[in-house]
Protein backbone atom coordinates (compact mmCIF):
# COMPACT_ATOMS: atom_id res chain seq x y z
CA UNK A 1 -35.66 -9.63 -5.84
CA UNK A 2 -31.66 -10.51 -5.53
CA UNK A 3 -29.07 -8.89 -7.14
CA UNK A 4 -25.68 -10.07 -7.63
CA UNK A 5 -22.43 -8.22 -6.45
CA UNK A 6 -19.25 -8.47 -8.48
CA UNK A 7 -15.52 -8.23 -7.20
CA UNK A 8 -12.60 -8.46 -9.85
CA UNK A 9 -9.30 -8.82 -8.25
CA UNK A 10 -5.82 -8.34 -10.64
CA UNK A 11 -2.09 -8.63 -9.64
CA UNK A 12 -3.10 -4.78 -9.06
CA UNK A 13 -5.45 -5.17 -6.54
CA UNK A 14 -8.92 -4.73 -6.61
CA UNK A 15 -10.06 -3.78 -10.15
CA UNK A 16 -13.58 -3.06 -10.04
CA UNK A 17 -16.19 -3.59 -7.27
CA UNK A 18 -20.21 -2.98 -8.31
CA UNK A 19 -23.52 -4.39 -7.26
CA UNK A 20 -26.95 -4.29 -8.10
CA UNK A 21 -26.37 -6.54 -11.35
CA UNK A 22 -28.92 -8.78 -12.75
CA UNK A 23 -27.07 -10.83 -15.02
CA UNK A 24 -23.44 -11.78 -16.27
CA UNK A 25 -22.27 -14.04 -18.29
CA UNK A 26 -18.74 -15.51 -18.80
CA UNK A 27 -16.85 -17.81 -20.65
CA UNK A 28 -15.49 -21.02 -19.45
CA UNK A 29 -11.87 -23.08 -19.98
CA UNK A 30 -13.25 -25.99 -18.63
CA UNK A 31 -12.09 -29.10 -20.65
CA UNK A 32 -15.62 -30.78 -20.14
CA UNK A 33 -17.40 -27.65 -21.51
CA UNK A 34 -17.31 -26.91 -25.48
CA UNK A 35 -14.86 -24.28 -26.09
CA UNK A 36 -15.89 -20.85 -25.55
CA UNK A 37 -18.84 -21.86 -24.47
CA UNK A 38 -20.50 -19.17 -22.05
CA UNK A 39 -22.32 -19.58 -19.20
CA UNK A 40 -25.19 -16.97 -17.93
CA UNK A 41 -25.26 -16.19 -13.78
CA UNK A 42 -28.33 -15.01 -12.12
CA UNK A 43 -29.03 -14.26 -8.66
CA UNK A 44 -29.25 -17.40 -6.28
CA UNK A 45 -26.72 -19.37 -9.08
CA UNK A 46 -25.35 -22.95 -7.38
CA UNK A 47 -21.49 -22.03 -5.85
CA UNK A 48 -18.93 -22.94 -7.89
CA UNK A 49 -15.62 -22.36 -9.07
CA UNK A 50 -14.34 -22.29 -12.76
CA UNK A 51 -11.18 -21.31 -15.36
CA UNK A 52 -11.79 -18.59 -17.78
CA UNK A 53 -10.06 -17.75 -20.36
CA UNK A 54 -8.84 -14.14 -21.70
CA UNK A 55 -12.32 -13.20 -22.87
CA UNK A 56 -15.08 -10.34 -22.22
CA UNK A 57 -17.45 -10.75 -18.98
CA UNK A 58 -20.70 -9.27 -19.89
CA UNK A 59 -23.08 -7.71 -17.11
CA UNK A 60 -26.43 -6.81 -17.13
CA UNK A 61 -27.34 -3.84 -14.83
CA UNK A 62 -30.60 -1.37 -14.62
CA UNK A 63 -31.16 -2.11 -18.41
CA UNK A 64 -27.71 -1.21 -19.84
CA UNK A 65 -25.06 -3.90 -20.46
CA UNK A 66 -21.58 -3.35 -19.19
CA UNK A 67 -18.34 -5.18 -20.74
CA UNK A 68 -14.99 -6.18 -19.15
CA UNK A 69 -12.32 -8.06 -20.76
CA UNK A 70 -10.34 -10.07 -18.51
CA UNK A 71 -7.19 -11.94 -19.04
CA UNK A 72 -7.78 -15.29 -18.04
CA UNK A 73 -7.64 -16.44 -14.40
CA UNK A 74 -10.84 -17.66 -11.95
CA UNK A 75 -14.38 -17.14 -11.29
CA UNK A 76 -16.14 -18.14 -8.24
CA UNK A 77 -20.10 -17.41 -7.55
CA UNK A 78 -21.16 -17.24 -3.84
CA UNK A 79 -24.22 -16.64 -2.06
CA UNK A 80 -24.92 -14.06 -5.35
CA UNK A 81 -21.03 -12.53 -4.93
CA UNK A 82 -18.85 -13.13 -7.79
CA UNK A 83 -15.32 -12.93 -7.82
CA UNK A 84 -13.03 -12.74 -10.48
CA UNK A 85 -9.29 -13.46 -10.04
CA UNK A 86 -7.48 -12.70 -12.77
CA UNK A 87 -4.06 -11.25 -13.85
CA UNK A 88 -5.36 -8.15 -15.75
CA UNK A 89 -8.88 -6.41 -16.85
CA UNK A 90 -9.82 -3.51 -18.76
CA UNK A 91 -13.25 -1.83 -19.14
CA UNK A 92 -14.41 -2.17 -22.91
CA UNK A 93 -17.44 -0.20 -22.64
């Protein structure tokens, strides 16, 4: 079964880097989208590219869930990579 890998990037550099994960789910800033609404990302998710807004990325790993908070900024899925671009993060759990 595939996993997905996850990259956040900050003004820093690389923030984080882990693999393995089953699930995450983010909020989107897209002006179509309700507000705040969330979206959920599994292995072999469709490519795309979205806004985020400051808000917590939750991720689902070997039964435990892990939380970020990020501070705005980008999220693009690949080929079960994610990659967030954003201008600051900080582990929350």
């Amino acid at each position: 079964m595939n996993k997905l890998s996850l990259e956040i990037i900050t003004a820093q550099g690389v923030f984080m880097q882990d693999d393995e994960i089953d699930e995450l789910v983010v909020r989107r800033r897209e002006s179509r989208f309700e507000k705040g609404s969330e979206i959920a990302i599994f292995p072999q998710h469709a490519p795309m590219l979205v806004r985020i807004p400051d808000s917590p990325v939750r991720y689902h790993k070997n039964g435990q869930v892990f939380k970020v908070e990020v501070t705005g900024g980008f999220v693009e899925v690949r080929d079960d990579h994610i990659t967030f671009i954003v201008p600051s993060a900080e582990s929350s759990s």
